[in-house]
C-alpha atoms as a PDB file:
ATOM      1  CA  UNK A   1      77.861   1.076-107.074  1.00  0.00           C
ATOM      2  CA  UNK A   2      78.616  -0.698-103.630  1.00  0.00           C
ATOM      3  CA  UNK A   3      75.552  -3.063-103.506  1.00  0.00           C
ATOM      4  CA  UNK A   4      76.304  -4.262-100.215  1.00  0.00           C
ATOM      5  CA  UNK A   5      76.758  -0.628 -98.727  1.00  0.00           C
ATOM      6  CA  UNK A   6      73.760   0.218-100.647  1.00  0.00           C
ATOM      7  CA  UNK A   7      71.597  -1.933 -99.122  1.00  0.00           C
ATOM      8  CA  UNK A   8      72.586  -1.075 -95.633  1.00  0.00           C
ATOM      9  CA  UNK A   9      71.906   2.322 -96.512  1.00  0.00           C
ATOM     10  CA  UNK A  10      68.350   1.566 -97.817  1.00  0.00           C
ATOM     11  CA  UNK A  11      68.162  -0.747 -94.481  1.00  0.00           C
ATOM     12  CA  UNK A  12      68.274   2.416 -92.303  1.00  0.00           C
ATOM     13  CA  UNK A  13      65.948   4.432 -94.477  1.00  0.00           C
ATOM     14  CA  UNK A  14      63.604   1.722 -94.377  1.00  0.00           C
ATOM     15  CA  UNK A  15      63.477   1.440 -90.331  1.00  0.00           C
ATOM     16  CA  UNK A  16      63.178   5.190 -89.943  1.00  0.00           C
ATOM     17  CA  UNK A  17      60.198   4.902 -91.924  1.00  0.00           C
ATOM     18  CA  UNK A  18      58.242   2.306 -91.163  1.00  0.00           C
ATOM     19  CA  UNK A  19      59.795   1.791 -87.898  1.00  0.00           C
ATOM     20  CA  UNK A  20      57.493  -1.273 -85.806  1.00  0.00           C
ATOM     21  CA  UNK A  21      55.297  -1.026 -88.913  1.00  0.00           C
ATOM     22  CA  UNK A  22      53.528   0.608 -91.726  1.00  0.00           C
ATOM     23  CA  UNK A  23      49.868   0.719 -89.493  1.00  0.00           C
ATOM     24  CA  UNK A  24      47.848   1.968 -92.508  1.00  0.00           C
ATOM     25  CA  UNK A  25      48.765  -1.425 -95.401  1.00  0.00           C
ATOM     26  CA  UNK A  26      49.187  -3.383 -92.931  1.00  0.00           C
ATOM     27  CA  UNK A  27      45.794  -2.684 -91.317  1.00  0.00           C
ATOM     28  CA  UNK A  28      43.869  -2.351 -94.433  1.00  0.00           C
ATOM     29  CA  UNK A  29      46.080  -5.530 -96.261  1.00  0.00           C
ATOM     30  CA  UNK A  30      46.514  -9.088 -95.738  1.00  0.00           C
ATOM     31  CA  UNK A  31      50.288 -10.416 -96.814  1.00  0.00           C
ATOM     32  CA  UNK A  32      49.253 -12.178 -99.138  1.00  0.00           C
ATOM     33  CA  UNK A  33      46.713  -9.710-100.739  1.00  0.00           C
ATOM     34  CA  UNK A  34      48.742  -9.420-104.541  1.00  0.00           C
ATOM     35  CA  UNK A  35      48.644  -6.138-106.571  1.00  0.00           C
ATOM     36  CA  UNK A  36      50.986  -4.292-109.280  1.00  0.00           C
ATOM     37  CA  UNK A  37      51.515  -0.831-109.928  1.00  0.00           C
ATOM     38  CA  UNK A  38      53.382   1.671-112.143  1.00  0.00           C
ATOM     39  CA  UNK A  39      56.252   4.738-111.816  1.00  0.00           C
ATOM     40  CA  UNK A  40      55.479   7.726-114.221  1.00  0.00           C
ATOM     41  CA  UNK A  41      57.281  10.349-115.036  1.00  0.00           C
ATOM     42  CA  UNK A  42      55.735  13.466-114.133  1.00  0.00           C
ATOM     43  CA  UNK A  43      58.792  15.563-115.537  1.00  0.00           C
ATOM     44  CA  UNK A  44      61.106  15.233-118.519  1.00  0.00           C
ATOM     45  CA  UNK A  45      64.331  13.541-116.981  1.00  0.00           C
ATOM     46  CA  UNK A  46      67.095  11.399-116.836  1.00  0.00           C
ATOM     47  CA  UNK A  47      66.181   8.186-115.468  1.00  0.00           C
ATOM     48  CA  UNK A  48      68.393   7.237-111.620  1.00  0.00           C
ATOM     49  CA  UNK A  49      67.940   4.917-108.843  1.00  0.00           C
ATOM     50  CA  UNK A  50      65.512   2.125-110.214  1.00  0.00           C
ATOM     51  CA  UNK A  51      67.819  -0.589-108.804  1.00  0.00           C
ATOM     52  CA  UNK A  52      66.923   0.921-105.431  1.00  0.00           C
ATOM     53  CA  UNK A  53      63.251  -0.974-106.035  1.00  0.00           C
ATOM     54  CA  UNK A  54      64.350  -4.348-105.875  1.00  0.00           C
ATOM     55  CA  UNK A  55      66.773  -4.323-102.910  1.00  0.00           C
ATOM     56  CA  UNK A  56      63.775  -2.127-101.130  1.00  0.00           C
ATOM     57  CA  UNK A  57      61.658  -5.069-101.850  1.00  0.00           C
ATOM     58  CA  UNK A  58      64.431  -7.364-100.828  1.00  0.00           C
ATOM     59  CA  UNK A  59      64.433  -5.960 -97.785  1.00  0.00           C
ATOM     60  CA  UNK A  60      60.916  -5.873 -96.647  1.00  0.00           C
ATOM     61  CA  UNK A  61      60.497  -9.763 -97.664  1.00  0.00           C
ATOM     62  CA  UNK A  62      61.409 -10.247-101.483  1.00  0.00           C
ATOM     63  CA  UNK A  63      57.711 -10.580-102.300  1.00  0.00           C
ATOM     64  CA  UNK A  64      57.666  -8.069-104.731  1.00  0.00           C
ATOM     65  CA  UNK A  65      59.335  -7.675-107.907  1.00  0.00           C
ATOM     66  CA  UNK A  66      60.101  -4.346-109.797  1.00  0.00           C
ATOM     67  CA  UNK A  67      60.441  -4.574-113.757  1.00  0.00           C
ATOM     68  CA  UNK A  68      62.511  -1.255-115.437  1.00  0.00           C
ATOM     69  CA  UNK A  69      60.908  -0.019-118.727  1.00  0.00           C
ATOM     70  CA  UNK A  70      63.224   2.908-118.892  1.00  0.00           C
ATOM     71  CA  UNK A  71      66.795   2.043-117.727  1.00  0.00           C
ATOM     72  CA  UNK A  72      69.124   4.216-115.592  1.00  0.00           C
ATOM     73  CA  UNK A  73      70.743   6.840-117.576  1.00  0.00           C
ATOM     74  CA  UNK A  74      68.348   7.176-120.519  1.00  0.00           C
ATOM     75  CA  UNK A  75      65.722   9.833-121.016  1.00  0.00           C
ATOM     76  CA  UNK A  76      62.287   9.984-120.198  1.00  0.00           C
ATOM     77  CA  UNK A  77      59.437  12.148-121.236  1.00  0.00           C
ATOM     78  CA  UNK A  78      57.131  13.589-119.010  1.00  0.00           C
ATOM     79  CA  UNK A  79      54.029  10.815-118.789  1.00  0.00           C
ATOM     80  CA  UNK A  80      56.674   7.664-119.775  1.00  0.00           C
ATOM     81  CA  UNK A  81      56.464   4.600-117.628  1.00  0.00           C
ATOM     82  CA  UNK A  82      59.900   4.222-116.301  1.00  0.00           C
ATOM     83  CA  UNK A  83      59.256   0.816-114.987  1.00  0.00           C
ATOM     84  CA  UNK A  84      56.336  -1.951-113.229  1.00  0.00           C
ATOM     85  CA  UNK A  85      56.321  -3.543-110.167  1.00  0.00           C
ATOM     86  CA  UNK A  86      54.063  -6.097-108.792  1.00  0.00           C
ATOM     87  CA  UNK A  87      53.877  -8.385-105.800  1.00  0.00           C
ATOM     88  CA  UNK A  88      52.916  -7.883-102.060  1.00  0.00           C
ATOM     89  CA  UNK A  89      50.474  -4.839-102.135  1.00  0.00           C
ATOM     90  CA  UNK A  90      51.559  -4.115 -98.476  1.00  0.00           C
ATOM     91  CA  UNK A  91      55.138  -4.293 -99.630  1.00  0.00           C
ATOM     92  CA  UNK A  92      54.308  -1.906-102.757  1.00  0.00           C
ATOM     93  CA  UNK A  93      52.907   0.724-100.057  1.00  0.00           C
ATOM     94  CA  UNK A  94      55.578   0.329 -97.321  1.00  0.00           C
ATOM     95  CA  UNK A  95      58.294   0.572 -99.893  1.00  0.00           C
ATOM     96  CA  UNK A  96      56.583   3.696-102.408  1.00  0.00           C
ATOM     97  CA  UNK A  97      58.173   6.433-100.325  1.00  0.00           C
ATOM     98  CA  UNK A  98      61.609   5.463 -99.863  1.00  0.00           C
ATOM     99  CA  UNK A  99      62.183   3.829-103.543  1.00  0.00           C
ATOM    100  CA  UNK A 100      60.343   7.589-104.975  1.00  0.00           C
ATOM    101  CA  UNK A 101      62.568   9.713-102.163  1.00  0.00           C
ATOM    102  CA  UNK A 102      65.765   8.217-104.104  1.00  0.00           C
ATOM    103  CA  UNK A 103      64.825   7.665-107.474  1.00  0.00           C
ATOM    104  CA  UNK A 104      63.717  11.096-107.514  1.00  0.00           C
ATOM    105  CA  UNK A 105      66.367  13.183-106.364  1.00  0.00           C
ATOM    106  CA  UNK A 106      68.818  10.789-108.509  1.00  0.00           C
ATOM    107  CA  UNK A 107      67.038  11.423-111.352  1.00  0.00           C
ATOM    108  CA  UNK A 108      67.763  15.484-110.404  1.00  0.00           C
ATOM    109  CA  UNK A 109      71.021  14.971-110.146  1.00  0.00           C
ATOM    110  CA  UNK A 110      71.622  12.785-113.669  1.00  0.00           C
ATOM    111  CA  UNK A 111      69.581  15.206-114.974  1.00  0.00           C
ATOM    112  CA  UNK A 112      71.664  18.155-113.823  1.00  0.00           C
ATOM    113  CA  UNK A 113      74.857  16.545-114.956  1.00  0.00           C
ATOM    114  CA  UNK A 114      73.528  15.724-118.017  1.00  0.00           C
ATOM    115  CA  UNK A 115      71.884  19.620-118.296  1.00  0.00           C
ATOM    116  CA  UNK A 116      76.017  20.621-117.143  1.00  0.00           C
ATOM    117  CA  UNK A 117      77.300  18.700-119.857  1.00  0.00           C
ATOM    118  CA  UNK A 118      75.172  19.753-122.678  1.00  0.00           C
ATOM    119  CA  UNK A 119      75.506  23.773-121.607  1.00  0.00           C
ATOM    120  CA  UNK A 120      79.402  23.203-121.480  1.00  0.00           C
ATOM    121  CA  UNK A 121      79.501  21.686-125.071  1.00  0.00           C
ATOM    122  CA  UNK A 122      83.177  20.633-124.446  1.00  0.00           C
ATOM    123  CA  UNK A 123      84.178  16.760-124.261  1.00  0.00           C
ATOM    124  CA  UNK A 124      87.783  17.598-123.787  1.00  0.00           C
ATOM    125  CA  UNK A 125      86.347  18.529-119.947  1.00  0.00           C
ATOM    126  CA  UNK A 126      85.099  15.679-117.970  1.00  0.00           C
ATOM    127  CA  UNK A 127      82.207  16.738-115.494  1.00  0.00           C
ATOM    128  CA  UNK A 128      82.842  15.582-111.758  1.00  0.00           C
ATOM    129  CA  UNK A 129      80.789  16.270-108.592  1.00  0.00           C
ATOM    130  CA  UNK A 130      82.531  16.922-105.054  1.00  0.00           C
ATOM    131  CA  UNK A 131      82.170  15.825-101.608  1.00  0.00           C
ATOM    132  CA  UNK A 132      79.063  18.540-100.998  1.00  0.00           C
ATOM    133  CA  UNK A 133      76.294  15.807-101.010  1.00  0.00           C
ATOM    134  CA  UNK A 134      73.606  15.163 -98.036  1.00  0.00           C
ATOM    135  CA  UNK A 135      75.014  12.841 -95.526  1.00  0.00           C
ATOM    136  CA  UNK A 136      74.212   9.052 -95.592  1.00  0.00           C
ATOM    137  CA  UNK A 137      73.236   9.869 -99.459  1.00  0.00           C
ATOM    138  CA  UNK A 138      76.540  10.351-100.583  1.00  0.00           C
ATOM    139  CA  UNK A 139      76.778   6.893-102.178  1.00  0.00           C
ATOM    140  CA  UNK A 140      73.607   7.704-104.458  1.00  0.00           C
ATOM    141  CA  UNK A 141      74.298  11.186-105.143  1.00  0.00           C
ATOM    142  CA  UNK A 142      77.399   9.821-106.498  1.00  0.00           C
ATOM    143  CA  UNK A 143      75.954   6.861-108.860  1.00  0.00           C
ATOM    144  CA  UNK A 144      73.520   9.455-110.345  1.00  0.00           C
ATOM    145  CA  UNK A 145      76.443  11.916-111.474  1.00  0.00           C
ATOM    146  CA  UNK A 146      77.786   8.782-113.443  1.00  0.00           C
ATOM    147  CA  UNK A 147      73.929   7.771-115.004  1.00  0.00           C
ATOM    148  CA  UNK A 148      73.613  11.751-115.765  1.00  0.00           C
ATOM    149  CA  UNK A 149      77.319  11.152-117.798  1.00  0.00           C
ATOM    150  CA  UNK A 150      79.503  12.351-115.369  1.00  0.00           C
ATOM    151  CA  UNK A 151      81.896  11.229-113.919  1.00  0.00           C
ATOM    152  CA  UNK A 152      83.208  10.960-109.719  1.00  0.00           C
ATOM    153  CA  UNK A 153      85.527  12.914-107.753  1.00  0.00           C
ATOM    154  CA  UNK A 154      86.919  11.411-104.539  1.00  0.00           C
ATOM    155  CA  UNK A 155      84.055   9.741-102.112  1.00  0.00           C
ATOM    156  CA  UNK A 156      86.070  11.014 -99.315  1.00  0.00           C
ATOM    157  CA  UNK A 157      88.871  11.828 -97.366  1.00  0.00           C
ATOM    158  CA  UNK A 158      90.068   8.844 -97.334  1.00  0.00           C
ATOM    159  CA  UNK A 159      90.261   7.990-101.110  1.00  0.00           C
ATOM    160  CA  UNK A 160      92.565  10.843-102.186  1.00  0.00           C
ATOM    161  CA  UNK A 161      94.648  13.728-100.793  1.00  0.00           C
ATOM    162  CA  UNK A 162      93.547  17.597-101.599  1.00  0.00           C
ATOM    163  CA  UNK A 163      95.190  19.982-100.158  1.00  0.00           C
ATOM    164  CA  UNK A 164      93.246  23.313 -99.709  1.00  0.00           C
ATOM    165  CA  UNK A 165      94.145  26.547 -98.717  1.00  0.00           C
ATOM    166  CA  UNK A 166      94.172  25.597 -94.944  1.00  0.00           C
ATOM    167  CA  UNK A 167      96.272  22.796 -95.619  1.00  0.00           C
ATOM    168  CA  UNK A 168      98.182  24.977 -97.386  1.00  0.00           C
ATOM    169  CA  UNK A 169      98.671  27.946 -94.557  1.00  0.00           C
ATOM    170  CA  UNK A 170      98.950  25.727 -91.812  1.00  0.00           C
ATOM    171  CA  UNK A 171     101.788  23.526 -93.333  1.00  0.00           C
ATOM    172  CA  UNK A 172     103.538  27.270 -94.667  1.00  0.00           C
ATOM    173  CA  UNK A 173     103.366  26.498 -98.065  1.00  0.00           C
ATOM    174  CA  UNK A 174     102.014  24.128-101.192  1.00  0.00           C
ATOM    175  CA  UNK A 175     106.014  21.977-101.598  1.00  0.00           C
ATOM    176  CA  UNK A 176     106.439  21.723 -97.756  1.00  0.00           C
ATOM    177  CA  UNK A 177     102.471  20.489 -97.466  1.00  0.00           C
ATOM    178  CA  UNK A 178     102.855  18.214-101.018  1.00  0.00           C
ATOM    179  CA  UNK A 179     106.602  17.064 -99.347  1.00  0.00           C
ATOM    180  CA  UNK A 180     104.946  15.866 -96.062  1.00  0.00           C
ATOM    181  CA  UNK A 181     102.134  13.715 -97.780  1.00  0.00           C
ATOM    182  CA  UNK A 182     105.290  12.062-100.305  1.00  0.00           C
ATOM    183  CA  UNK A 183     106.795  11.123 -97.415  1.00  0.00           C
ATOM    184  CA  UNK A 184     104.375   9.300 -96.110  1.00  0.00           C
ATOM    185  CA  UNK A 185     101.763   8.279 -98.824  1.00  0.00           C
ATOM    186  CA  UNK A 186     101.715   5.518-100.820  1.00  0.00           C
ATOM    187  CA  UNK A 187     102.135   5.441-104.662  1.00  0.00           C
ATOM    188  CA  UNK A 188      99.099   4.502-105.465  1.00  0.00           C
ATOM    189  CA  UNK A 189      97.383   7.736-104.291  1.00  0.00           C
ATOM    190  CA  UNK A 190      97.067  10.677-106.210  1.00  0.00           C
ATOM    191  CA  UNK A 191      97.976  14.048-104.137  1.00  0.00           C
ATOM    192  CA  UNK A 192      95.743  17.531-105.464  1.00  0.00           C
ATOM    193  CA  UNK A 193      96.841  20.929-104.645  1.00  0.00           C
ATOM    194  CA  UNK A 194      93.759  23.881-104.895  1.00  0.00           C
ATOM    195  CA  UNK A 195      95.220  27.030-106.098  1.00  0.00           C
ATOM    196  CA  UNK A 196      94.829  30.910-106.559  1.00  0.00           C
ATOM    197  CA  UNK A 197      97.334  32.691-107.881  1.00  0.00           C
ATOM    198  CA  UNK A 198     100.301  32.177-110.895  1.00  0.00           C
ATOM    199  CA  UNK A 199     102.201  31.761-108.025  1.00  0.00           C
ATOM    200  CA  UNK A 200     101.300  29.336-106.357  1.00  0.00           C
ATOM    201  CA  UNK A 201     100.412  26.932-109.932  1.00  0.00           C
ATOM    202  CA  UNK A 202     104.484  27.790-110.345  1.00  0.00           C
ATOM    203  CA  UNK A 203     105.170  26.537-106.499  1.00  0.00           C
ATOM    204  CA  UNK A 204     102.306  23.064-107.193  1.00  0.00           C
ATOM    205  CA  UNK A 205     104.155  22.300-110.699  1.00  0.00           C
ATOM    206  CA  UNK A 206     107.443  22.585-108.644  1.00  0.00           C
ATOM    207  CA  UNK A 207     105.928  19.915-106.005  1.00  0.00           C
ATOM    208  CA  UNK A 208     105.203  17.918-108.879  1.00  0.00           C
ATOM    209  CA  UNK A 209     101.499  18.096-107.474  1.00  0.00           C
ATOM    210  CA  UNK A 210      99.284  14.979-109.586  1.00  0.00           C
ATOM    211  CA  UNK A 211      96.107  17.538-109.718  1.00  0.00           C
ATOM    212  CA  UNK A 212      96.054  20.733-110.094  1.00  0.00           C
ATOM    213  CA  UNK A 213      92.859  22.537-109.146  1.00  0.00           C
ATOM    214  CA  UNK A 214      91.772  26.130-110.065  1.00  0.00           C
ATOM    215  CA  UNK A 215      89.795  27.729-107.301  1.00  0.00           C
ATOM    216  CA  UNK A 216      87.090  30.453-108.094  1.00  0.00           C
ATOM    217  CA  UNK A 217      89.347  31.346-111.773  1.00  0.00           C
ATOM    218  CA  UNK A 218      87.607  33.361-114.471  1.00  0.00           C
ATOM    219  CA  UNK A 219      87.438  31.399-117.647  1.00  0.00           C
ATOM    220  CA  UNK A 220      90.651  33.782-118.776  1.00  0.00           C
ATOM    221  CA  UNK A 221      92.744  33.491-115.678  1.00  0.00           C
ATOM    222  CA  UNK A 222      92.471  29.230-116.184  1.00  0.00           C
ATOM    223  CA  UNK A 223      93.729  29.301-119.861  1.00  0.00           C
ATOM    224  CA  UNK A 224      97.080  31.686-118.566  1.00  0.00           C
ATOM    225  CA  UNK A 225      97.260  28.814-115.826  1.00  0.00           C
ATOM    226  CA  UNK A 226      96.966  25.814-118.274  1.00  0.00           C
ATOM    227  CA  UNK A 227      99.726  27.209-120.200  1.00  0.00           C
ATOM    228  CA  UNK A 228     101.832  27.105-116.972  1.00  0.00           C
ATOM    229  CA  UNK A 229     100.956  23.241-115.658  1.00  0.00           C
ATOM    230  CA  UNK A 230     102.775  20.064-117.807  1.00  0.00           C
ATOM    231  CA  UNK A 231     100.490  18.261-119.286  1.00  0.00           C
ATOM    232  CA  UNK A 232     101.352  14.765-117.356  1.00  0.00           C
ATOM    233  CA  UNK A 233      99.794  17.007-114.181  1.00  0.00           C
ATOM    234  CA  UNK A 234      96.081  16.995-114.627  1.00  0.00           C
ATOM    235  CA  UNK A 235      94.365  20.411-114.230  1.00  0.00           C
ATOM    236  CA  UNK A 236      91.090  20.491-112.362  1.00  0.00           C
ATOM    237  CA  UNK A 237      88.229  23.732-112.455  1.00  0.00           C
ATOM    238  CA  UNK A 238      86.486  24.315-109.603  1.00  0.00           C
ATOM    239  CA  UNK A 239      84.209  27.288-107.789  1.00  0.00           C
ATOM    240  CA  UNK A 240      81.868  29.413-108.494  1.00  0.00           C
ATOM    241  CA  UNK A 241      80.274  26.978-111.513  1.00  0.00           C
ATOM    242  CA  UNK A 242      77.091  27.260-112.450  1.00  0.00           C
ATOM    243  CA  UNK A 243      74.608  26.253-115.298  1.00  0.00           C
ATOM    244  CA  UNK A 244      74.402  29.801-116.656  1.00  0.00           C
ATOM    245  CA  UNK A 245      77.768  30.315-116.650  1.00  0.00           C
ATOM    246  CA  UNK A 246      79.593  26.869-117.543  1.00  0.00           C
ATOM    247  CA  UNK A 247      79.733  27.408-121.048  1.00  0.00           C
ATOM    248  CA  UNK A 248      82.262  30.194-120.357  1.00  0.00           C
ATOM    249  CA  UNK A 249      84.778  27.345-119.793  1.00  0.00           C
ATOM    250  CA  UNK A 250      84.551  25.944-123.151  1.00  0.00           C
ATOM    251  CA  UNK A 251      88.258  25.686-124.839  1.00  0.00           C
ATOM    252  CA  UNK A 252      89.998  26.739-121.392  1.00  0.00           C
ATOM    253  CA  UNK A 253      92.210  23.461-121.647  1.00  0.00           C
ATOM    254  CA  UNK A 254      91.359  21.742-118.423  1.00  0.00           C
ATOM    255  CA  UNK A 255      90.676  18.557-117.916  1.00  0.00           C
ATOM    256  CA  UNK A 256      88.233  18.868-115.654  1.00  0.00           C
ATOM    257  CA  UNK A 257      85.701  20.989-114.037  1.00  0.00           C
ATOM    258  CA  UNK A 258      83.519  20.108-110.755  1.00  0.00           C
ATOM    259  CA  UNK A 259      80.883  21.498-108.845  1.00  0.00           C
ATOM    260  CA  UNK A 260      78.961  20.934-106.233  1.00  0.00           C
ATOM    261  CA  UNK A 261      75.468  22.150-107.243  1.00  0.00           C
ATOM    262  CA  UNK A 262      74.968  18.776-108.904  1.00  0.00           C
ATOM    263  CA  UNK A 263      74.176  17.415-105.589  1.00  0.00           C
ATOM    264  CA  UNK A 264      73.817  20.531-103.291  1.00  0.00           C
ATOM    265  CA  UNK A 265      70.993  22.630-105.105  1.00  0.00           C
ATOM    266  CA  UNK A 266      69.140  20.094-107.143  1.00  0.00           C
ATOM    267  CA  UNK A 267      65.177  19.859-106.772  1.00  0.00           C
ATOM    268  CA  UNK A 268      63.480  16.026-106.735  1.00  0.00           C
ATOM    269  CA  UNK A 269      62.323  15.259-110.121  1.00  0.00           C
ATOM    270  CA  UNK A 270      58.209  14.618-110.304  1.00  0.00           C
ATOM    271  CA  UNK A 271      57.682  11.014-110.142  1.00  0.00           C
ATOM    272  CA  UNK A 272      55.084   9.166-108.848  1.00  0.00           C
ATOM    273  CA  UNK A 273      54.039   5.328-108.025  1.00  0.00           C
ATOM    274  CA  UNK A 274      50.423   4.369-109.590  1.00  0.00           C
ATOM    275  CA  UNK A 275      48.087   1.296-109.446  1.00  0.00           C
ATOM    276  CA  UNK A 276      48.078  -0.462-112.210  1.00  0.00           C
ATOM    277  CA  UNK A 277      45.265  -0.552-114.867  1.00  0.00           C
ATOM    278  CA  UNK A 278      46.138  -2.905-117.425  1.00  0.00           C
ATOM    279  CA  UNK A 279      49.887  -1.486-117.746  1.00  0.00           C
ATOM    280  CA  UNK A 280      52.361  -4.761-118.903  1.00  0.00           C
END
């Protein structure tokens, strides 16, 4: 996790929400008025985003201090305490919605992954996400895939070359496409070609493509394809994946699968921010 990009991230949030203030804490609340409170589970989950807390809190004045019970990447039950914070009541308030907005749908998404990898049952195939994440939440969506035990595809397009089937048509061709980027890329890049057809795995071994990725492949199509790719080339499964149907993939002989409904179709995880009453 980029701390520094985090926080400028959280920065933003922060003055979209409370803007020239938060009128109803600090109305009702004096600065130093002192208070603590609790985050609960409401759901069963995979805990995500409690480090967003602090540098909230940081933020707002560093008067406030959050405590994890539950750290990032473990389970909790529905009802478990995932962690305390105390300090500043008017900071508690003003920060509640955006620490609960992230920690929430990160907890989703490291659940998800976590769901993904358990319904796959294979740990020959890594589980990766893709580039289909909200913008400006890319950088969380991200860190959640790797607490739910998953692991990252490229950030963007500027961390690693795919070529796609309009990469493909436009340059006329996987080698002439894969021969354009050698040319001009540097070595420590990787270069991934998406394909369709036996053909055109033939044509991306023959470019001596890094990645190769399967695009929208029945479980039986990818295992003719494997057989087809050298094993220094990494093979890649992507389209079309879903929790219902990932187990199908089991024992293909990829290395890989991702999909984007990790970070495009999850639903916030229950949690919610409590006073205190005698919680340590």
């Amino acid at each position: 996790m980029n701390l520094i990009l985090a926080k400028e991230k959280i920065k933003s949030f922060l003055i979209e929400d409370i803007g020239t203030g938060d009128l109803s804490s600090d109305l009702v609340f004096e600065q130093t008025d002192q208070g603590s409170g609790f985050f609960v589970a409401k759901s069963d989950c995979i805990v995500s985003g409690s480090f967003v807390a602090n540098i909230v809190y940081e933020i707002l004045g560093a008067n406030a201090k959050y405590t994890s019970k539950i750290s990032d990447g473990n389970f909790a039950k529905k009802g478990d305490i995932i962690g305390v914070s105390e300090g500043s009541i008017r900071t508690l308030l003003s920060g509640e919605r955006i620490i609960l907005n992230l920690m929430q749908r990160m907890s989703a998404i490291a659940s998800l992954t976590n769901d993904l990898k358990i319904a796959l049952n294979d740990p020959s195939i890594k589980i990766c996400d893709t580039r289909k994440t909200v913008p400006g939440l890319r950088i969380f969506d991200k860190h959640a895939v790797l607490d739910g035990g998953g692991c990252n595809h490229r950030f963007g397009l500027y961390d690693g070359v795919m070529l796609k089937d309009n990469h493909i048509a436009y340059a006329g061709g996987i080698e002439p496409a894969v021969q354009k980027v050698r040319e001009k890329l540097g070595h420590t890049v990787k270069i991934e070609v998406e394909v369709e057809t036996q053909e055109q795995v033939i044509e991306a071994v023959r470019a001596n493509a890094d990645i190769i990725m399967f695009d929208n492949r029945t479980p039986d199509e990818v295992r003719e394809f494997v057989k087809l790719v050298p094993t220094h080339i990494v093979t890649e499964i992507s389209g079309g994946i879903t929790l219902e149907n990932i187990h199908s993939y089991k024992g293909t002989g990829a290395n890989y699968i991702s999909t984007g409904m990790m970070t495009h179709s999850v639903i916030a995880k229950d949690i919610s921010f409590n006073k205190s009453k005698g919680i340590k």
